[in-house]
Protein backbone atom coordinates (compact mmCIF):
# COMPACT_ATOMS: atom_id res chain seq x y z
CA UNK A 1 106.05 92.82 109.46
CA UNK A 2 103.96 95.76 109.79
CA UNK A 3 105.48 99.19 107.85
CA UNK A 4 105.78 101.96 110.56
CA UNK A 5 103.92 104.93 111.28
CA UNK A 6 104.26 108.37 111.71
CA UNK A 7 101.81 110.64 113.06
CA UNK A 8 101.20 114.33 111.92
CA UNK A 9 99.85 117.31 113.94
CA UNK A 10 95.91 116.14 112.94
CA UNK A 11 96.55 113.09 114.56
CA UNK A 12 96.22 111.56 110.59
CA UNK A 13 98.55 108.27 110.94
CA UNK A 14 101.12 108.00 107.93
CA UNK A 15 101.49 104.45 106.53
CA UNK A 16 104.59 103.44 104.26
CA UNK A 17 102.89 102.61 100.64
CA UNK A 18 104.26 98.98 99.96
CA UNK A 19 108.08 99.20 98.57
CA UNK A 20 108.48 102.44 98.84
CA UNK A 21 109.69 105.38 101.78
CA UNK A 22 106.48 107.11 100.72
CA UNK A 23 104.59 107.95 104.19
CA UNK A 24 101.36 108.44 103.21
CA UNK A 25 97.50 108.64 104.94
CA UNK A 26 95.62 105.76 104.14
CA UNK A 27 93.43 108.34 102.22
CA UNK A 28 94.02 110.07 99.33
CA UNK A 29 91.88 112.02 97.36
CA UNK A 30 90.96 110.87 94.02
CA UNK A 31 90.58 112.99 91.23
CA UNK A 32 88.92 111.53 88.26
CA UNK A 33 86.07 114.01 89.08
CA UNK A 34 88.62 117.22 88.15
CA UNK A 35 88.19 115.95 84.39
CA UNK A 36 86.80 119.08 83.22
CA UNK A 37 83.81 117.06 81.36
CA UNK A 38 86.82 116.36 78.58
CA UNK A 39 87.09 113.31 77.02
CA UNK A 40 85.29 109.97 76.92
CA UNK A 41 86.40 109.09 80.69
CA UNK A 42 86.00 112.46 81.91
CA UNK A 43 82.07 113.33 80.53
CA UNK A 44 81.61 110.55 83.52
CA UNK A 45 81.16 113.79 85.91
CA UNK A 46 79.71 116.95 85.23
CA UNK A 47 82.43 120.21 85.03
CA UNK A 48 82.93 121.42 88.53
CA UNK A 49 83.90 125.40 89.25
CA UNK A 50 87.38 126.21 90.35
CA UNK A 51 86.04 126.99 93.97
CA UNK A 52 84.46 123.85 94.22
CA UNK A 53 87.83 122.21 93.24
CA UNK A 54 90.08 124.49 95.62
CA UNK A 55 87.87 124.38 98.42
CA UNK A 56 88.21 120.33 98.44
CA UNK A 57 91.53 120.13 97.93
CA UNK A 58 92.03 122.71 100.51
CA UNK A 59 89.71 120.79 103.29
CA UNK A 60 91.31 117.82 102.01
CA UNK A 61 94.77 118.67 102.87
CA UNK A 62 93.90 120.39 106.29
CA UNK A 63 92.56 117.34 107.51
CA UNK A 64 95.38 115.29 106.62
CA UNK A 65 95.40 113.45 103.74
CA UNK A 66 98.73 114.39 101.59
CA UNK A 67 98.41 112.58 98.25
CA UNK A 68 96.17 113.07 95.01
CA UNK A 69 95.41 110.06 92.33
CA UNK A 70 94.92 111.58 88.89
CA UNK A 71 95.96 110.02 85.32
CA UNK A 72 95.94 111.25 81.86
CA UNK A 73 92.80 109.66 81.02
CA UNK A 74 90.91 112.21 83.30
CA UNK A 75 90.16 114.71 80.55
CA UNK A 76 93.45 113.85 78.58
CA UNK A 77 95.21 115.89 81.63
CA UNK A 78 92.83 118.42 82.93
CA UNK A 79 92.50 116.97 86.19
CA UNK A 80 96.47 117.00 86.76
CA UNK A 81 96.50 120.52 85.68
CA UNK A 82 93.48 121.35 87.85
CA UNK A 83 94.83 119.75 90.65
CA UNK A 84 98.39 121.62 90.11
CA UNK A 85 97.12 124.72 89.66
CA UNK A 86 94.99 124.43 92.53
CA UNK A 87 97.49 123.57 94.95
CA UNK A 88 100.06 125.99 93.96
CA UNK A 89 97.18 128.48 94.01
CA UNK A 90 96.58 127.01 97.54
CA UNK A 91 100.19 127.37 98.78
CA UNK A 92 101.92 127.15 102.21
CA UNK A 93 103.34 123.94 103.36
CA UNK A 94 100.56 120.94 102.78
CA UNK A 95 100.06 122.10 99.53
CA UNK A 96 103.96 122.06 98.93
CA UNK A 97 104.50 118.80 100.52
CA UNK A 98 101.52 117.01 98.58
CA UNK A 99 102.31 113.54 97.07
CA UNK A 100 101.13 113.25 93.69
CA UNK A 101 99.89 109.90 92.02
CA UNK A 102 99.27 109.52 88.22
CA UNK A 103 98.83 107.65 85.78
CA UNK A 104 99.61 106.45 82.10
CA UNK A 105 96.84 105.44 79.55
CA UNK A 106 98.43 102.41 77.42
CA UNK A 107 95.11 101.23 74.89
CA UNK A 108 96.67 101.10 71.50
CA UNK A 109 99.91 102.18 72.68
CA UNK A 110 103.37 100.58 73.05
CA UNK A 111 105.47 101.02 75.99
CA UNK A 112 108.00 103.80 73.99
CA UNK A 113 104.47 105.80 74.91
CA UNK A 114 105.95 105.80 78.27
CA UNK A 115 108.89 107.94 77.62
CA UNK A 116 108.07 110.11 74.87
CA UNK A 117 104.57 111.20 77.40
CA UNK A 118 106.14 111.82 80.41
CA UNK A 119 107.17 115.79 80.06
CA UNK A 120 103.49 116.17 78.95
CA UNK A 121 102.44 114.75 82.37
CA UNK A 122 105.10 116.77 84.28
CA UNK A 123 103.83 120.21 82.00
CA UNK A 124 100.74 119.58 83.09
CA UNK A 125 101.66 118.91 86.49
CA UNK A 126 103.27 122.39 86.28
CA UNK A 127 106.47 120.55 86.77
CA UNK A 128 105.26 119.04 90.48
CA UNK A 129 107.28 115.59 91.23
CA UNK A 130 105.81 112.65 90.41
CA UNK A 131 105.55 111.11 93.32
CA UNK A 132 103.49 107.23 91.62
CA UNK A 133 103.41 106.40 88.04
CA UNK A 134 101.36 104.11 87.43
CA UNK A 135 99.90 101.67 84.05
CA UNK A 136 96.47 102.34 84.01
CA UNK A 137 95.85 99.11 82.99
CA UNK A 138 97.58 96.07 81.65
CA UNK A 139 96.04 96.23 77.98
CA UNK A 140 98.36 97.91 75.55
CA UNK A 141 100.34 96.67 72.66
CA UNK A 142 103.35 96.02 75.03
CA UNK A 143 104.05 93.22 77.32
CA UNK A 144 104.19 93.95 81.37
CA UNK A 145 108.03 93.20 80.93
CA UNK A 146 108.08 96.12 78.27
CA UNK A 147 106.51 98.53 80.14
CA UNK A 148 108.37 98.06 83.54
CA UNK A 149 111.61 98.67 81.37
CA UNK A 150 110.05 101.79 80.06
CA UNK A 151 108.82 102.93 83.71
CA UNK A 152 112.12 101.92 85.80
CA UNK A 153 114.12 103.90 82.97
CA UNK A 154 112.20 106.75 84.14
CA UNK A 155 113.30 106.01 87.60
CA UNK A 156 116.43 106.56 86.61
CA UNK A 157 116.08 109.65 84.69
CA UNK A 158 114.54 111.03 87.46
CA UNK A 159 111.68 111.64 86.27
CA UNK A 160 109.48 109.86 88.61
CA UNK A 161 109.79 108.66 92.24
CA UNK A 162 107.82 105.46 92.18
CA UNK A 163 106.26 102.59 89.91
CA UNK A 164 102.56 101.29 90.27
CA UNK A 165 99.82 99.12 88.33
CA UNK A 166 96.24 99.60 88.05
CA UNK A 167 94.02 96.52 87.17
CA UNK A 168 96.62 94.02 86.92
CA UNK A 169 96.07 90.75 87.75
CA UNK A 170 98.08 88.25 90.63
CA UNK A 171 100.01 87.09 88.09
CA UNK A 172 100.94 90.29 85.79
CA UNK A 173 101.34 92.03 89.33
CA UNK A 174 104.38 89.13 90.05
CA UNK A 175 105.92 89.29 86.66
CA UNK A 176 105.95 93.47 86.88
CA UNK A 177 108.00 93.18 90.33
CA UNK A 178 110.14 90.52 88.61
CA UNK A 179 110.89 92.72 85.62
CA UNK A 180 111.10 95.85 87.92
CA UNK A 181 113.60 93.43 90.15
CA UNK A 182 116.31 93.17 87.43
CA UNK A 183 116.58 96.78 87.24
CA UNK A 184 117.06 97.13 91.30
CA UNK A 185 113.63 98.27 92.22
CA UNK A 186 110.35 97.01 93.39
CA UNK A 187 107.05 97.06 92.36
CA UNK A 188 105.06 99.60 95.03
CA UNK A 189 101.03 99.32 94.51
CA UNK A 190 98.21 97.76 92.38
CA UNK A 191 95.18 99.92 92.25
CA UNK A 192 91.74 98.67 91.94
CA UNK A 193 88.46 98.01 92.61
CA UNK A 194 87.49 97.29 96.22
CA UNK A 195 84.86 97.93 98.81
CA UNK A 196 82.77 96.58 100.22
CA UNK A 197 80.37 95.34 97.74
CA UNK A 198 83.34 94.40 95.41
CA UNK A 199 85.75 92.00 96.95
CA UNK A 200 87.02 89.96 94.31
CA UNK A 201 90.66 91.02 95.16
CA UNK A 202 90.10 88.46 98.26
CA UNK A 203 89.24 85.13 96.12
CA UNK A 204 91.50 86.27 93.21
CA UNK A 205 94.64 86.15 94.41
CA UNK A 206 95.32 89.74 93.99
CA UNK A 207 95.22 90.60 97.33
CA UNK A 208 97.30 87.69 98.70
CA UNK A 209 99.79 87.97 95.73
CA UNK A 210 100.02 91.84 96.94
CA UNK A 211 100.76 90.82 100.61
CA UNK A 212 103.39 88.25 99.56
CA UNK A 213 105.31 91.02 97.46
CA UNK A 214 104.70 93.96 99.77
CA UNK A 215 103.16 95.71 97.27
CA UNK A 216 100.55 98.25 98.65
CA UNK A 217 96.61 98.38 97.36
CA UNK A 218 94.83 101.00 96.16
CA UNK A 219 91.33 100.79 95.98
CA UNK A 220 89.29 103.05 93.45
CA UNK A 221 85.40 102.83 93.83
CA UNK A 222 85.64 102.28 97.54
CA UNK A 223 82.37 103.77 98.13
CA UNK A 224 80.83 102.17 94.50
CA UNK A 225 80.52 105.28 93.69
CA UNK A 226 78.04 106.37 96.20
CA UNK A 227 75.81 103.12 97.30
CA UNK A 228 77.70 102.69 100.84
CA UNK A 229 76.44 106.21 101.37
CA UNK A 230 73.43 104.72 101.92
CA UNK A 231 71.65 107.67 100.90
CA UNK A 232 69.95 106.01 97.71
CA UNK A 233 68.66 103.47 99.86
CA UNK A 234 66.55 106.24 101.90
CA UNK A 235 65.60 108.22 98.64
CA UNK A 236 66.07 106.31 95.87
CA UNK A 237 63.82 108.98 93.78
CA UNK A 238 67.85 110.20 93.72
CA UNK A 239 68.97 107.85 91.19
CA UNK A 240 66.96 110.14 88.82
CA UNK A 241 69.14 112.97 89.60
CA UNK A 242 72.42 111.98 89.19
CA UNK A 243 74.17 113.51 86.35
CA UNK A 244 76.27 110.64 84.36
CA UNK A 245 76.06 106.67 83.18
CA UNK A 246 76.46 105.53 86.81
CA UNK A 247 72.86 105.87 87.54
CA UNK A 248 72.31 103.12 85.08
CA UNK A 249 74.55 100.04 86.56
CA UNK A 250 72.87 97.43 88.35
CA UNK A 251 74.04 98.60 91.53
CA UNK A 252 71.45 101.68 91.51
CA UNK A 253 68.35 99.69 90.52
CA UNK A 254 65.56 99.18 92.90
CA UNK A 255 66.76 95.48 92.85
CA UNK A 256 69.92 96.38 93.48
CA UNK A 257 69.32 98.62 96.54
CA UNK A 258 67.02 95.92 97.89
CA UNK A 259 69.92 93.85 97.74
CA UNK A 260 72.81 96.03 99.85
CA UNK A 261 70.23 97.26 102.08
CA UNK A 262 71.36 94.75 105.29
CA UNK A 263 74.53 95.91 104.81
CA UNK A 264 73.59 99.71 104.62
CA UNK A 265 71.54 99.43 108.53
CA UNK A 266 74.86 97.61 109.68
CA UNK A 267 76.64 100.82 108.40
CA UNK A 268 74.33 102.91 109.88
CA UNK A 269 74.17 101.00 112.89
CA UNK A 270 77.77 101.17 113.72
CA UNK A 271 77.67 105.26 112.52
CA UNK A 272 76.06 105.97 115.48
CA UNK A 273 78.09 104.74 117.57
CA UNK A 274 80.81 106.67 116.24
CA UNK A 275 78.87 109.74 115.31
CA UNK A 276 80.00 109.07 111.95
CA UNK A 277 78.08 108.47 108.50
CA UNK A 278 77.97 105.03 106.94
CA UNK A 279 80.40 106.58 104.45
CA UNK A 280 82.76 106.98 107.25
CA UNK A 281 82.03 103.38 108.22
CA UNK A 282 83.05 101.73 105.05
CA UNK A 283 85.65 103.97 104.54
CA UNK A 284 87.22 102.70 108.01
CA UNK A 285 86.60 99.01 107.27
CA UNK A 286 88.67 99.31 103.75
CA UNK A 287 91.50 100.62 105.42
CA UNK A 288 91.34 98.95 108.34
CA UNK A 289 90.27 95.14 107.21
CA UNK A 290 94.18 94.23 106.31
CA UNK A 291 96.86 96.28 108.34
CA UNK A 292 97.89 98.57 106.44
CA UNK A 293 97.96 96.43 103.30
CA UNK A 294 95.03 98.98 101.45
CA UNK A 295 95.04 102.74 100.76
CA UNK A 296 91.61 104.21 99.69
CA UNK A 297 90.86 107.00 97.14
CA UNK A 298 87.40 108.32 97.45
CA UNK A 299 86.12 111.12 95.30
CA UNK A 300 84.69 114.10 96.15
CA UNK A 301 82.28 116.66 94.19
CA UNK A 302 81.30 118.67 96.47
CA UNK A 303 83.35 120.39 99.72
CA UNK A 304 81.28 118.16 102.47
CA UNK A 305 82.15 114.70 100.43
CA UNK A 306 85.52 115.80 101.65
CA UNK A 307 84.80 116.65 104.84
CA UNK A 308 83.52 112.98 105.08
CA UNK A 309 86.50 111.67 103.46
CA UNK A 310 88.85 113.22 106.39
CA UNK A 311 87.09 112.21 109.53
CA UNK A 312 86.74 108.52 108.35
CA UNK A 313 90.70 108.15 109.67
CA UNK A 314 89.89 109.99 112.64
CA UNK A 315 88.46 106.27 114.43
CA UNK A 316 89.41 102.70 113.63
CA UNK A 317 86.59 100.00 114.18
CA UNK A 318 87.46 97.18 116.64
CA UNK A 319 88.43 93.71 115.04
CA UNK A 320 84.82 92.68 116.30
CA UNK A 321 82.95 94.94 114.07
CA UNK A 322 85.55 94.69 111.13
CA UNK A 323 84.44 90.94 111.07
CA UNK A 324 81.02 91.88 111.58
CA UNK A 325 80.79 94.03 108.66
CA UNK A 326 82.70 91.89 106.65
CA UNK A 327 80.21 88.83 107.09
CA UNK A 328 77.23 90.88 106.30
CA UNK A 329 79.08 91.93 103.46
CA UNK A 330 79.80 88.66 102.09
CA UNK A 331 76.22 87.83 102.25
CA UNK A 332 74.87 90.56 100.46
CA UNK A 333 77.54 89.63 97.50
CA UNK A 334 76.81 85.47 98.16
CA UNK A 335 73.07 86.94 97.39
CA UNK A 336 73.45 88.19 94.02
């Protein structure tokens, strides 16, 4: 059955995420780029100035989307307190009413972790509710049966709304709703990496295994990280210029361009007809391709990345060109 939706004054459709009431646009923002250059994870992106930051979450909320993803690896917590202090310097009623989505880092932990963290992530939070907590990933010292119990007794303290997984497979994503089960609740989203030059969630069973639960997807990367912009393709002399290890992954060499380029003119293609960007394009197809199965959080690093972000669920494509994208997509990835 498909979850309801709600529509809000920018015409931004609300979608249910999985077992949850959350009503939430099929954007958020994601905020691994608020790290603050801190930490392992977070020298990924360069430090960003406190404008920057505000006006993006501020153009972010005006055009509709109403939930962040953070964690506690981003800069062992600067991007939650970033993105708290930025919304409460923000104000007024989106910023009040945003849904906030974090996450727990579990290498070399066990799942007591769980408990004895979660005031630090509320601190920095600046005590905002915690709207999805979610495993980073499954690989910790404790089994997925450990760390449900862990996360549904914070359910019941109250201290967060929601449970998610990130990066768990079909089967780790069945035994966590199983565990979760036994304490009365339900498993609400797995989030990971999807777009459309990484669909391994399809052939998997992650995807299908998420359907059969109603457990929501979240895809991270959904733009791999800048290739469906397809503005490496026209200049690829800007490979040089990014700032970070991305610029060395397969995906940015010459080969690899040469390789998602069909894809990038059917992008293009289709942008104007909707006086849209490819961005916008793939954006549409992610969240469009299953129902309302898949939430998307792109980035942003600078104020018109989240312009971009916001009018991608202004359209929907027609099941025509979602298919039509979606076989040039599988060719490009059959060609590698």
């Amino acid at each position: 059955m498909e979850a309801k939706t709600v529509t809000v004054a920018d015409s931004t459709q609300l979608r249910k995420l999985g077992n949850s009431d959350l009503m939430l646009s099929p954007l958020g923002l994601g905020c691994w780029q608020f790290s603050n250059g801190k930490g392992m994870i977070g020298k990924f992106w360069p430090v960003m100035c406190r404008e920057d930051i505000q006006q993006i979450i501020k153009t972010s909320l005006e055009g509709g989307i109403n939930w962040f993803d953070t964690a506690e690896a981003y800069g062992g917590g600067q991007s939650e307190q970033l993105l708290a202090d930025t919304l409460n310097e923000i104000g007024g009623p989106l910023a009040g009413q945003a849904n906030i989505a974090t996450k727990w880092w579990p290498a070399f932990r066990t799942a007591g972790s769980i408990t004895a963290t979660i005031d630090v992530r509320i601190h920095h939070l600046a005590k905002r509710t915690i709207h999805l907590y979610q495993v980073h990933s499954p690989y910790s010292f404790a089994s997925v049966g450990a760390t449900m119990n862990a996360m549904a007794k914070l359910v019941k303290q109250g201290k967060i709304k929601y449970v998610g997984v990130s990066n768990f497979s079909a089967q780790q994503i069945r035994e966590a709703d199983r565990v979760l089960r036994e304490h009365g609740l339900r498993l609400v989203s797995n989030q990971v990496k999807y777009s459309l030059l990484d669909r391994r969630i399809e052939q998997n069973g992650i995807l299908d295994t998420a359907k059969e639960l109603g457990v929501a997807i979240i895809a991270y990367s959904p733009l791999m990280q800048g290739i469906l912009s397809g503005k490496f393709h026209k200049n690829p002399a800007l490979v040089k210029s990014i700032k970070g290890p991305r610029k060395w992954t397969p995906a940015f060499r010459n080969s690899g361009l040469q390789r998602s380029k069909p894809l990038i003119e059917v992008l293009e293609q289709l942008a104007q007809q909707y006086n849209s960007t490819p961005t916008q394009i793939a954006l549409n197809w992610l969240i469009n391709a299953h129902g309302e199965r898949v939430f998307a959080i792109p980035g942003a690093s600078k104020v018109h990345h989240a312009q971009e972000n916001v009018k991608a669920m202004k359209f929907t494509l027609t099941a025509s060109e979602i298919e039509m994208v979606s076989h040039v997509s599988n060719q490009v990835l059959r060609s590698k």
